[in-house]
Protein backbone atom coordinates (compact mmCIF):
# COMPACT_ATOMS: atom_id res chain seq x y z
CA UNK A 1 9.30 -47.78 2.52
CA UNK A 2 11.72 -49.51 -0.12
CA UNK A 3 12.39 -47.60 -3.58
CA UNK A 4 9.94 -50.28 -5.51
CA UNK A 5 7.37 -48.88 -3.86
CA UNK A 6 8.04 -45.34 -3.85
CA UNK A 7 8.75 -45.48 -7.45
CA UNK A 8 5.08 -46.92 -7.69
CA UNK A 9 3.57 -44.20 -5.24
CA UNK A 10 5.20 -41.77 -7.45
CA UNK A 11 4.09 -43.14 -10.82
CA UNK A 12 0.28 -42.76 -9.41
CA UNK A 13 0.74 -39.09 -8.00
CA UNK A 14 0.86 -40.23 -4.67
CA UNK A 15 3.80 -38.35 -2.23
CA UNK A 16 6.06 -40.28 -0.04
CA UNK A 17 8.52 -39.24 3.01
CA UNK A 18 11.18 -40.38 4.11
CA UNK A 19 10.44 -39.27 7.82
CA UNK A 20 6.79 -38.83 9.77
CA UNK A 21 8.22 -35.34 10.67
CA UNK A 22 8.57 -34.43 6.65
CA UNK A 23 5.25 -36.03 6.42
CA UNK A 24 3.54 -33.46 9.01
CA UNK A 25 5.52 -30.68 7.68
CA UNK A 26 4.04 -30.93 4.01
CA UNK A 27 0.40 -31.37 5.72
CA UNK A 28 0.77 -28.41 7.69
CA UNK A 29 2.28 -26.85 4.10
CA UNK A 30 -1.14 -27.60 2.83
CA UNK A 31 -3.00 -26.10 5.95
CA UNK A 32 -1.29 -23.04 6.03
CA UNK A 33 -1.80 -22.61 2.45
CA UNK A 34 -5.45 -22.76 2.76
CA UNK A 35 -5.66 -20.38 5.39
CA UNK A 36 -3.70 -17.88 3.56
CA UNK A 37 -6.27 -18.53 0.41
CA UNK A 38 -8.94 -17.83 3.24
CA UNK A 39 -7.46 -14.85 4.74
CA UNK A 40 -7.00 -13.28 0.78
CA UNK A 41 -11.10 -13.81 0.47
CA UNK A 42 -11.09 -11.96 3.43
CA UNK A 43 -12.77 -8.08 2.70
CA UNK A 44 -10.81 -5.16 3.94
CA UNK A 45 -12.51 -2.90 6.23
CA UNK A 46 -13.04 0.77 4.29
CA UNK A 47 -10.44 3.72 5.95
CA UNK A 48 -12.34 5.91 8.05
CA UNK A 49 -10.68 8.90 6.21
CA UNK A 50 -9.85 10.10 2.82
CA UNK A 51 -5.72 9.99 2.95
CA UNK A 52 -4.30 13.11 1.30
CA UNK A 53 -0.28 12.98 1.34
CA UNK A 54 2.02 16.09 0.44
CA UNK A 55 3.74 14.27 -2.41
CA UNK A 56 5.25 17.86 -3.46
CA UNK A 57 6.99 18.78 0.01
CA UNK A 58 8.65 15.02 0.22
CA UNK A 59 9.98 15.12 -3.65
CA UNK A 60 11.54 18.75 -3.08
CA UNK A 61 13.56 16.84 0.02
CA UNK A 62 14.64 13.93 -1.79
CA UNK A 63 15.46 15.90 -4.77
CA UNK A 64 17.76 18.19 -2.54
CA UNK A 65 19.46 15.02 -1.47
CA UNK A 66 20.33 13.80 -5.12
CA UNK A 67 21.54 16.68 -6.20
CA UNK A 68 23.95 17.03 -3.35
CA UNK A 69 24.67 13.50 -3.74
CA UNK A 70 23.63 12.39 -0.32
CA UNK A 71 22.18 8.75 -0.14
CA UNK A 72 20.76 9.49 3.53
CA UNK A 73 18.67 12.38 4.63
CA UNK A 74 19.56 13.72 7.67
CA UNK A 75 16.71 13.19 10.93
CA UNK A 76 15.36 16.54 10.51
CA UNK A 77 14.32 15.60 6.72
CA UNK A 78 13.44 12.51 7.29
CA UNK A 79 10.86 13.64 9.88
CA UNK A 80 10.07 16.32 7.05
CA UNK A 81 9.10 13.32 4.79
CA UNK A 82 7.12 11.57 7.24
CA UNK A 83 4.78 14.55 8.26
CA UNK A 84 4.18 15.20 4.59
CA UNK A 85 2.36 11.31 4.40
CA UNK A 86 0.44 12.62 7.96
CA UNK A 87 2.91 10.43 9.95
CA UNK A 88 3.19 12.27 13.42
CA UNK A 89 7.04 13.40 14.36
CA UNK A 90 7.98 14.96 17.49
CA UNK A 91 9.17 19.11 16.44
CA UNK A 92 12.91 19.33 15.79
CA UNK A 93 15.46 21.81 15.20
CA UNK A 94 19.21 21.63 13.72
CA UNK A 95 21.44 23.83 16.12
CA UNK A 96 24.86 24.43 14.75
CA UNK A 97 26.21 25.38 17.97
CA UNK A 98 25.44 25.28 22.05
CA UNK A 99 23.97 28.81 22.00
CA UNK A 100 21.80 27.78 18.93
CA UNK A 101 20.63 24.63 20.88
CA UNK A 102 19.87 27.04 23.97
CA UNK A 103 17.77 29.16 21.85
CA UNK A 104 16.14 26.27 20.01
CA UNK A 105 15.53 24.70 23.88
CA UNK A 106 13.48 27.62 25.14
CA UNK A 107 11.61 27.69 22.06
CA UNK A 108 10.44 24.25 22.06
CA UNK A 109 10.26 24.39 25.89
CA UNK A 110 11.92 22.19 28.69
CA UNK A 111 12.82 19.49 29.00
CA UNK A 112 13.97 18.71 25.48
CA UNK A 113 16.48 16.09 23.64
CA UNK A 114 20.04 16.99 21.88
CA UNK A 115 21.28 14.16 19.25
CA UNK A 116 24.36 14.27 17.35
CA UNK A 117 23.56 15.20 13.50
CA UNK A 118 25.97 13.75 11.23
CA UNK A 119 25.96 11.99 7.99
CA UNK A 120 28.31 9.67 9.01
CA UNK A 121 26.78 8.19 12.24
CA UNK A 122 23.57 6.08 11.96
CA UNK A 123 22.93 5.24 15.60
CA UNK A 124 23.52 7.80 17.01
CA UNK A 125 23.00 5.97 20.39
CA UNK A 126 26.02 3.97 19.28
CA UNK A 127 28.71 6.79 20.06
CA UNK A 128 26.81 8.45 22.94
CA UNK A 129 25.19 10.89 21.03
CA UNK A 130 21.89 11.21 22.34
CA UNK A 131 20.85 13.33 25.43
CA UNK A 132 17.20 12.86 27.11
CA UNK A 133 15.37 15.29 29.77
CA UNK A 134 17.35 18.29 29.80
CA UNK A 135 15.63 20.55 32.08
CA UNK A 136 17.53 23.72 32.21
CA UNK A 137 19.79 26.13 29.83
CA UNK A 138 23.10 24.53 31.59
CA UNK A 139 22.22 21.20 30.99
CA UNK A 140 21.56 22.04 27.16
CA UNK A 141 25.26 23.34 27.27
CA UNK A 142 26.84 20.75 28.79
CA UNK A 143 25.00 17.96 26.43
CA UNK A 144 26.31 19.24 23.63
CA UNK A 145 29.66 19.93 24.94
CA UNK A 146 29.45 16.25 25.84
CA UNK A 147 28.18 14.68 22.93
CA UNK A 148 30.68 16.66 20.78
CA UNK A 149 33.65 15.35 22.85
CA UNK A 150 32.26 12.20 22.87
CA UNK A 151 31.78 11.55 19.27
CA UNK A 152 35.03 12.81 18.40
CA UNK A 153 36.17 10.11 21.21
CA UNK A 154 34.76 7.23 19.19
CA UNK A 155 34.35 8.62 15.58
CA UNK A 156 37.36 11.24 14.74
CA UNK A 157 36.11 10.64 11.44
CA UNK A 158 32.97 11.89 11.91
CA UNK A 159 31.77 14.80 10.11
CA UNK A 160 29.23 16.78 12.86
CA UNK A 161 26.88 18.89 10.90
CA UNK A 162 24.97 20.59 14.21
CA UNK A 163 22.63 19.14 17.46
CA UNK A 164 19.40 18.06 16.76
CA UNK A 165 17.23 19.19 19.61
CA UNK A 166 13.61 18.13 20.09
CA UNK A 167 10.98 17.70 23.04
CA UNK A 168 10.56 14.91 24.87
CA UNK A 169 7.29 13.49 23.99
CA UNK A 170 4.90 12.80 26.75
CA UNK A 171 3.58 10.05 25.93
CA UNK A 172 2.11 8.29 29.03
CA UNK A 173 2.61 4.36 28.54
CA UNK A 174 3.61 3.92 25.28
CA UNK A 175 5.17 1.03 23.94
CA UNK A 176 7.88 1.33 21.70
CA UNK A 177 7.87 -0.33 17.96
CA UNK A 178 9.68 0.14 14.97
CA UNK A 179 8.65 0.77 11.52
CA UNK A 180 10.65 -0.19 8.36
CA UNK A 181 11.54 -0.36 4.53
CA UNK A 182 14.66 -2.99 3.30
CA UNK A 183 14.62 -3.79 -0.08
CA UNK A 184 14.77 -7.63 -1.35
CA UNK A 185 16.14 -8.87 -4.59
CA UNK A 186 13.42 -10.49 -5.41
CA UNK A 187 10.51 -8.87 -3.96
CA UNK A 188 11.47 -5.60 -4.00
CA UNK A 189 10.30 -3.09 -1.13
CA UNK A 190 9.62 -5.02 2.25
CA UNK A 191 7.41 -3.41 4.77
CA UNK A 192 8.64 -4.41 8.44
CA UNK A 193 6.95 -3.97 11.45
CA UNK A 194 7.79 -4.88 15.13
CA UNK A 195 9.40 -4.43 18.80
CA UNK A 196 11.51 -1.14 19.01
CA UNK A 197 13.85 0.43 20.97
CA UNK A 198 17.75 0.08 21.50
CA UNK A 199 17.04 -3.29 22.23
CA UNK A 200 15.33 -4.22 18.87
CA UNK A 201 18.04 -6.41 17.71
CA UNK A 202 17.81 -8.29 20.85
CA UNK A 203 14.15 -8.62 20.53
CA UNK A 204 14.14 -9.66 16.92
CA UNK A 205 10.48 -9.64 17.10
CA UNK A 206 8.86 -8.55 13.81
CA UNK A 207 6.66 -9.34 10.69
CA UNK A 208 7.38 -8.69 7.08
CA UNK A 209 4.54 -7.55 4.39
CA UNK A 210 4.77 -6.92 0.75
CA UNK A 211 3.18 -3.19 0.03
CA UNK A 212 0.80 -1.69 -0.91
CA UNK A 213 -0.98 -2.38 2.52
CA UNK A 214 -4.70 -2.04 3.56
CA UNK A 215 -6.03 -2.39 6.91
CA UNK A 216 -6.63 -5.70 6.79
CA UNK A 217 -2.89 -6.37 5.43
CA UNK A 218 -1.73 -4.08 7.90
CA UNK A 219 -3.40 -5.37 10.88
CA UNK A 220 -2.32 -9.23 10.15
CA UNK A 221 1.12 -7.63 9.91
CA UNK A 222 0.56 -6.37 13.19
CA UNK A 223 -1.33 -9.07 15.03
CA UNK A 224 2.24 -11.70 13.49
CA UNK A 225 4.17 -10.39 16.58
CA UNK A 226 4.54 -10.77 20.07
CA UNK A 227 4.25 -7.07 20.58
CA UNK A 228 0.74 -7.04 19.37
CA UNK A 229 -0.22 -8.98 22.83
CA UNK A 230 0.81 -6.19 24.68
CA UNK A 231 -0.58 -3.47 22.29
CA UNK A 232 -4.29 -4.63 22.97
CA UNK A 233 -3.74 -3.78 26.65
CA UNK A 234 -2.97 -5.26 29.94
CA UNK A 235 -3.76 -5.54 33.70
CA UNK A 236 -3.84 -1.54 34.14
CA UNK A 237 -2.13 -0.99 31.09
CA UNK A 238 -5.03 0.36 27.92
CA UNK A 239 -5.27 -0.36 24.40
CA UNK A 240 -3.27 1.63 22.29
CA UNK A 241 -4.89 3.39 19.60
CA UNK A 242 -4.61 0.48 17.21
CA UNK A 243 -6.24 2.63 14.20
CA UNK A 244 -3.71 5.59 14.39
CA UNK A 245 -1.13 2.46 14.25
CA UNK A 246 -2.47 0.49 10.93
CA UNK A 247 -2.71 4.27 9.36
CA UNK A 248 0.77 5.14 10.28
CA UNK A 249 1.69 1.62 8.48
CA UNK A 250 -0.62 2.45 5.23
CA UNK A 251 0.98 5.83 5.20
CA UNK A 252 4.28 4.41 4.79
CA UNK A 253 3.33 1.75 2.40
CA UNK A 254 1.84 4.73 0.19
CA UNK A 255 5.57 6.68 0.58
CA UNK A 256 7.27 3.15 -0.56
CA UNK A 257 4.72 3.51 -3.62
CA UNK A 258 4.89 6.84 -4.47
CA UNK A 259 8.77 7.16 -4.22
CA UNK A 260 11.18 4.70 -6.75
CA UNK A 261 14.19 6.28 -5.06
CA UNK A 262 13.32 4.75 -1.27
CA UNK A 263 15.98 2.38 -0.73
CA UNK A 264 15.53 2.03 3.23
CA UNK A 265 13.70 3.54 6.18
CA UNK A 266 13.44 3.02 9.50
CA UNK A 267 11.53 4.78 12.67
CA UNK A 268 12.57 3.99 15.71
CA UNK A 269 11.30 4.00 18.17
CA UNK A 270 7.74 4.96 17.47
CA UNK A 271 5.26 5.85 20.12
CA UNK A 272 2.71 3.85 20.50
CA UNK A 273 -0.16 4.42 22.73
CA UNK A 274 -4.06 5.09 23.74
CA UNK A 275 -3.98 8.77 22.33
CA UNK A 276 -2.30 7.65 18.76
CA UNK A 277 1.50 7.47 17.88
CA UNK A 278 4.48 9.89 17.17
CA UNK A 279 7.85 9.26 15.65
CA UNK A 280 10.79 10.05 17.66
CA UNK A 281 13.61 9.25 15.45
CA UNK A 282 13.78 8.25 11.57
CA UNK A 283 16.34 7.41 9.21
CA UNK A 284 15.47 7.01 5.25
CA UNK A 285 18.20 6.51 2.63
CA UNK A 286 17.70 7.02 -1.18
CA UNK A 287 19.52 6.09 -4.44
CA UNK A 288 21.10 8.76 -5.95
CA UNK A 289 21.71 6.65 -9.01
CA UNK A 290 20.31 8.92 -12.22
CA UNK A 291 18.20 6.26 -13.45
CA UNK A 292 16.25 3.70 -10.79
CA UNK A 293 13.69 1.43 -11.09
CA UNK A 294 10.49 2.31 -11.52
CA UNK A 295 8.79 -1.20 -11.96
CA UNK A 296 10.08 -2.70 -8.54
CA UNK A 297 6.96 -3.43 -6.64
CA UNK A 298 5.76 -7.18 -5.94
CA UNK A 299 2.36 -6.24 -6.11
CA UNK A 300 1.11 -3.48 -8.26
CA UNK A 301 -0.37 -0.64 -6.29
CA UNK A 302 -3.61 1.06 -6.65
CA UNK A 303 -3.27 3.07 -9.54
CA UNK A 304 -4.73 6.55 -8.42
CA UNK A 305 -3.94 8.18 -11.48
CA UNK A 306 -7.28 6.49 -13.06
CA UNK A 307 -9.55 8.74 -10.77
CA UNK A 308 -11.68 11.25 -11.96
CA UNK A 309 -14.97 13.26 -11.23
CA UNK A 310 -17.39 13.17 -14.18
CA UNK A 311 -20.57 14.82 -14.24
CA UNK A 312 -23.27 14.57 -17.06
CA UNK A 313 -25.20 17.07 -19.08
CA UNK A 314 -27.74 16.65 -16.00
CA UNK A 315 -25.68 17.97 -13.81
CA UNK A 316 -25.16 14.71 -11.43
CA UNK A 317 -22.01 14.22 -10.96
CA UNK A 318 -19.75 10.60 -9.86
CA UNK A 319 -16.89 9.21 -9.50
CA UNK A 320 -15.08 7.34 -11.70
CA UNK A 321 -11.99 5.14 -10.93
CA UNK A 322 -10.83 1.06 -10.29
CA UNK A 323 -12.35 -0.71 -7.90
CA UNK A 324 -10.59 -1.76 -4.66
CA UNK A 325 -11.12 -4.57 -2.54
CA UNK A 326 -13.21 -2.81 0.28
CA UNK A 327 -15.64 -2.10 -2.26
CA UNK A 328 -17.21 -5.80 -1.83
CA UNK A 329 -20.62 -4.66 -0.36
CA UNK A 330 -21.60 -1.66 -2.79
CA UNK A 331 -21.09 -4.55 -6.01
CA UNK A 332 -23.06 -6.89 -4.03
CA UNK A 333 -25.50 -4.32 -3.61
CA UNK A 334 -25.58 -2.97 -6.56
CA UNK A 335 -26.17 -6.62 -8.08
CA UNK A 336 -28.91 -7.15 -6.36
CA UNK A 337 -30.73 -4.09 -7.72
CA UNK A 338 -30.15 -5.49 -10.60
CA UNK A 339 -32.91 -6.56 -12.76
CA UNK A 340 -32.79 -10.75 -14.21
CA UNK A 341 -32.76 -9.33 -17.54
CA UNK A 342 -29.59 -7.66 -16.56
CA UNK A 343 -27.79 -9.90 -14.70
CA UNK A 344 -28.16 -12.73 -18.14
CA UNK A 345 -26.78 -10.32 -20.10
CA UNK A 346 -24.07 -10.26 -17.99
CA UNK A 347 -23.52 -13.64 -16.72
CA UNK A 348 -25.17 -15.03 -19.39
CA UNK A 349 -27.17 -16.79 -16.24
CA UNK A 350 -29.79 -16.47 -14.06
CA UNK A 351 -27.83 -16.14 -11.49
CA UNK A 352 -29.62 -15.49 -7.96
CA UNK A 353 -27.59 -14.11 -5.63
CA UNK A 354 -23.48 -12.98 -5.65
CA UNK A 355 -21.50 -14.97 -3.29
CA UNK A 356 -19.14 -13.65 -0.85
CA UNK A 357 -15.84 -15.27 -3.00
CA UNK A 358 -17.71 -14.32 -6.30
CA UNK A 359 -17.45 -10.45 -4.88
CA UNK A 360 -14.26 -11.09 -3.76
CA UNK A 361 -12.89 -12.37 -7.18
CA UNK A 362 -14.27 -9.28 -8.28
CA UNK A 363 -13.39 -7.05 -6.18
CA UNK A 364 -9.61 -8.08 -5.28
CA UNK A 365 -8.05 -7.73 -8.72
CA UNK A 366 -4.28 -8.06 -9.50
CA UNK A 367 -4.09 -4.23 -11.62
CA UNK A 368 -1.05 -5.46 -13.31
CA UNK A 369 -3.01 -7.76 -15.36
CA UNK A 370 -6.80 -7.07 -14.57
CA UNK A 371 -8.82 -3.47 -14.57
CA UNK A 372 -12.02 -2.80 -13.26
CA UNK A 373 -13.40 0.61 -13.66
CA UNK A 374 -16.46 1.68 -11.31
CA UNK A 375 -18.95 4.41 -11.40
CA UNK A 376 -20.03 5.12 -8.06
CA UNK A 377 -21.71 8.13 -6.38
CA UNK A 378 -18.81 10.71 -4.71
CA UNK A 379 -17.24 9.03 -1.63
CA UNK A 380 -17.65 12.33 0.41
CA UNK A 381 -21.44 11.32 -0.13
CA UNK A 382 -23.00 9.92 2.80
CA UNK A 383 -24.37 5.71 1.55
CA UNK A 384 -22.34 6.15 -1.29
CA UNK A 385 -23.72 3.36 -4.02
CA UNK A 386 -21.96 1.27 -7.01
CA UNK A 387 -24.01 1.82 -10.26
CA UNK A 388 -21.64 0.35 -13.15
CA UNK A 389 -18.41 -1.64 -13.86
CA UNK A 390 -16.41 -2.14 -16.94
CA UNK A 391 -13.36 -4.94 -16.38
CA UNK A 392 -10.49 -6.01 -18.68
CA UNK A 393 -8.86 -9.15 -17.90
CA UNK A 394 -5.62 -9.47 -19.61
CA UNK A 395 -4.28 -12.95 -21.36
CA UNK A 396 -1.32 -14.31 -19.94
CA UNK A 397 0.80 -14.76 -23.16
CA UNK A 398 -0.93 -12.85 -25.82
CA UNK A 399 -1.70 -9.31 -26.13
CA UNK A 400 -5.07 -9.15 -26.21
CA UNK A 401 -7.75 -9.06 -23.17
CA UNK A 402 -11.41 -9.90 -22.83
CA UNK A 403 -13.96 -6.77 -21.68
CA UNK A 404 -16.88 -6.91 -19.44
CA UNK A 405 -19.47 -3.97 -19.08
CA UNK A 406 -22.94 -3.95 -17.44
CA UNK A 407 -25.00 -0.80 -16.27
CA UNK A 408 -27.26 -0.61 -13.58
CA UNK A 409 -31.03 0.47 -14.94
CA UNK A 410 -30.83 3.28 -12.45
CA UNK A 411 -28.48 5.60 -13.97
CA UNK A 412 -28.92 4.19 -17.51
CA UNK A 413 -29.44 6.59 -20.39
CA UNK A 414 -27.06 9.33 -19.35
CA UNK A 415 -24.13 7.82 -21.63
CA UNK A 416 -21.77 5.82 -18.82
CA UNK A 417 -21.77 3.07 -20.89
CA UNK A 418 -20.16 5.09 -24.06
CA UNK A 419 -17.62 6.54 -21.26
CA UNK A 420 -16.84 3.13 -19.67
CA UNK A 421 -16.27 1.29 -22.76
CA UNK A 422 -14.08 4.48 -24.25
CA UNK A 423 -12.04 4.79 -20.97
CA UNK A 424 -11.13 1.00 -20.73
CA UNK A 425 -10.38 0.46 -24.74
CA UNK A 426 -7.90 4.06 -23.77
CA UNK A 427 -6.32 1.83 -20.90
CA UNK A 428 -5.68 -1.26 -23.24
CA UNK A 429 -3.54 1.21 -25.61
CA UNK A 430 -2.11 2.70 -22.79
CA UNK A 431 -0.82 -1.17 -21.63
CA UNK A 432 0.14 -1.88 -24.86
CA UNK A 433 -2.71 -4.08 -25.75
CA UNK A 434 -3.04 -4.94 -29.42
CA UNK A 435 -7.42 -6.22 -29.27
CA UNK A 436 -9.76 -6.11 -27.05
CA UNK A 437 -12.47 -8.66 -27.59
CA UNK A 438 -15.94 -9.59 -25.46
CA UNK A 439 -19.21 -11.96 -25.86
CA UNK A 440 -22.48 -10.56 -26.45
CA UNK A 441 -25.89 -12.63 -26.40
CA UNK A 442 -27.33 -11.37 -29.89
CA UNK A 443 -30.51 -9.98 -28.22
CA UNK A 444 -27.93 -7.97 -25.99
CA UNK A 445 -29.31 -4.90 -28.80
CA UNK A 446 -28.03 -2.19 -26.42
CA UNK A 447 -24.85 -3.77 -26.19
CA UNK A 448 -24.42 -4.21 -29.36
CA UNK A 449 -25.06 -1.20 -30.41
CA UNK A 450 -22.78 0.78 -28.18
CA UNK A 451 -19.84 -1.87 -29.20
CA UNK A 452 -20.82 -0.82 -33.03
CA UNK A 453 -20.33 2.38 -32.15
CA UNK A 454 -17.10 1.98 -30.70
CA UNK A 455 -16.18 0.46 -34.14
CA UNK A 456 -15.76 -2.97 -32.54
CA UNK A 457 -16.15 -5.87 -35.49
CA UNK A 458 -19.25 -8.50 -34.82
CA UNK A 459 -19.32 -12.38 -35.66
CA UNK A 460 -21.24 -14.98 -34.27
CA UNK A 461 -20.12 -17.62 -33.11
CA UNK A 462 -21.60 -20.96 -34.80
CA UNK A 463 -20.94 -23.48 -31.45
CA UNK A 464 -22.79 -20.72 -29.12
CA UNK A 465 -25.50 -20.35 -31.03
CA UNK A 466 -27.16 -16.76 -29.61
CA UNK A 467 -24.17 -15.08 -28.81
CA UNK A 468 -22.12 -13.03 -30.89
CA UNK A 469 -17.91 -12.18 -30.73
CA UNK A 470 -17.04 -8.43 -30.79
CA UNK A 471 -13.13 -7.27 -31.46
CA UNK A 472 -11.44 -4.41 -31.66
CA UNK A 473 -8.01 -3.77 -33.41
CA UNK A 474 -6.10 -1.60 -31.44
CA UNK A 475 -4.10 1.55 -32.60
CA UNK A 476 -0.45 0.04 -32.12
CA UNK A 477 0.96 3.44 -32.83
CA UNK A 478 -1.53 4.50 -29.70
CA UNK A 479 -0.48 1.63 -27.76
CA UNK A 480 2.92 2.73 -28.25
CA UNK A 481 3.03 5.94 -26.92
């Protein structure tokens, strides 16, 4: 194509290439694109437990670390850290010398592992440092005789702290993968995921994933590598225990969230197979700086700190916190126990029926510039339901954001409107939010009345004839602090 014409394809929006391969390559651009857009739509499957993490045990670690100025934690902490998020780790002891290791052996019971513990080897496979299947108190000697003359072979410089020693894990047919936080300098925290072992260099089989994770995140992850063939069995080989894997990978995205100071983390090798998984080795490093960065996430994670139990003068009690994505089927539920009186109000249309991607937008919000807080019956409650949602969408260059509210009939009259509206307005000052505004239909009286009461300003609005403006000035001195 000459350059008359491709100025003229380019003055009418239409692309040129230079090349049928560049051609194909922006198509497939497109394609790709889409399916990402479709997989995003996509609902999350709910966990099948409530996670509980020991956020206390892992912050008394790292805190040790900093104030001995030690950027890496040694494997025994490490594996301390990971069994506080509920990560399985095989039981190990520090042995400062061969009769310490002998002691620890018959403890643990034979046959057991001896590594090299020093803060100033990595791999410890590297220098030789690792012993596997000792069977007997002599052999326990002689390992760490061996690995002591060995390191001090290859690394002179090497400060040895002790002999790690730890039981082999049985794990019949497991598969080795490895599990990982790098940090990028423009997305921040990295979640990586893929073929372990020695050899996992060689392999250079893995996927990348932004956290936080769910398990639909965390199974894609999964499913991106060549691994995850194998993993869903083979010829006499079973399945491995693919739930206790995409837990063990939303654990660790909830450790990358919870902890500013995580710099990197690996486990490897982790087990991998029919009866669940168990970590045999771990590494975790963490910035020692005084001040770090708190803000560094891509994606802003759930924010937990919005939960809370409320129960009325009646004695019923719910749960109040921000929706998450898996929560798709209770608000299409609960809309269509709605009444049509309810759902104009709302919509300000009669609208029939909500849509898979209408749920979705609703459901998958982006909390650093969206909220949506929802009542819902207590999640230990067997058929939990979704009775009310309040939602603050944010404007992109002003601060200011519009509010949404609407009640279910079913648990109206017990005040959750009056605590909705009050605990979203308390976010917006907490975000730094300077008005909140919303649109009412005028025979919205309820409505109306509760955003009076909230001391929300009313005008109506002369091009919508029957619906009425409400805005509220927000304490900037509030906002502020």
């Amino acid at each position: 194509m000459n350059s008359p014409s491709r100025s003229l394809f380019a003055e009418r929006g239409i692309p040129s290439y230079a090349t049928p391969e560049s051609a194909v390559n922006s198509f497939m651009y497109l394609v790709h694109y889409r399916q990402n857009q479709k997989i995003l739509m996509e609902t999350p499957p709910a966990l099948t437990e409530d996670l509980e993490f020991d956020v206390k045990t892992a912050q008394s670690i790292v805190d040790k670390a900093v104030a001995q100025k030690r950027e890496w934690l040694n494997e025994m902490e490490a594996k301390q850290v990971l069994a506080a998020y509920g990560i399985p780790t095989v039981t190990t002891r520090l042995a400062k010398t061969a009769k310490e290791a002998v002691s620890f052996a018959k403890e643990l019971g034979y046959p057991v592992a001896v590594k090299i513990c020093s803060p100033d080897i990595l791999h410890k496979s590297d220098v030789q440092g690792v012993a596997l299947n000792l069977a007997s108190e002599a052999a326990v000697k002689q390992a760490v005789l061996d690995i002591q003359n060995t390191v001090q072979h290859h690394r002179p410089d090497a400060q040895i702290e002790g002999f790690f020693v730890q039981n082999m894990a049985n794990y019949k047919d497991a598969h080795e993968v490895i599990l990982g936080v790098l940090n990028d300098p423009t997305f921040g925290p990295v979640l990586m995921f893929g073929q372990g072992g020695t050899a996992v260099e060689v392999y250079n089989d893995k996927a990348l994933a932004l956290p936080p994770l769910n398990l639909k995140l965390a199974k894609d992850m999964v499913a991106r590598t060549k691994i995850y063939h194998l993993l869903k069995g083979y010829r006499d080989r079973e399945a491995v225990d693919m739930d206790a894997l995409l837990l063990t990978l939303i654990k660790l995205s909830q450790l990358v969230v919870d902890f500013d100071r995580l710099v990197e983390l690996d486990v490897n090798p982790l087990l991998v197979n029919s009866q669940g998984v168990v970590a045999l080795d771990a590494r975790i490093r963490i910035s020692i700086k005084s001040e770090v960065k708190t803000n560094r996430l891509a994606i802003h994670p759930y924010p937990h700190d919005l939960e809370e139990k409320i129960t009325l003068a009646s004695g019923k009690t719910y749960e109040l916190r921000p929706v998450r994505p898996e929560d798709e089927p209770a608000l299409i539920e609960n809309f269509n126990q709605l009444t049509k009186e309810e759902i104009r109000f709302r919509f300000f249309n009669a609208i029939k029926t909500m849509s898979h991607p209408m749920a979705a937008r609703f459901s998958q919000i982006d909390y650093d510039r969206e909220m949506a807080l929802v009542i819902t019956d207590p999640r230990t409650q067997k058929n939990w339901k979704l009775y009310a949602v309040v939602r603050l969408i944010s404007e992109a260059f002003e601060p200011r954001a519009e509010f949404s509210l609407i009640v279910n009939h079913v648990v109206g009259r017990q005040g959750l409107g009056t605590l909705l509206l009050k605990r979203i307005i308390h976010y917006a000052e907490s975000r730094g939010l300077k008005e909140v505004y919303g649109s009412v239909l005028a025979e919205n009286k309820v409505m109306l009345d509760l955003c009076k009461r909230a001391g929300f300003t009313m005008q109506s609005q002369h091009n919508e004839p029957g619906v009425v403006t409400v805005k509220l000035l927000l304490n900037r001195e509030a906002s502020n602090s």
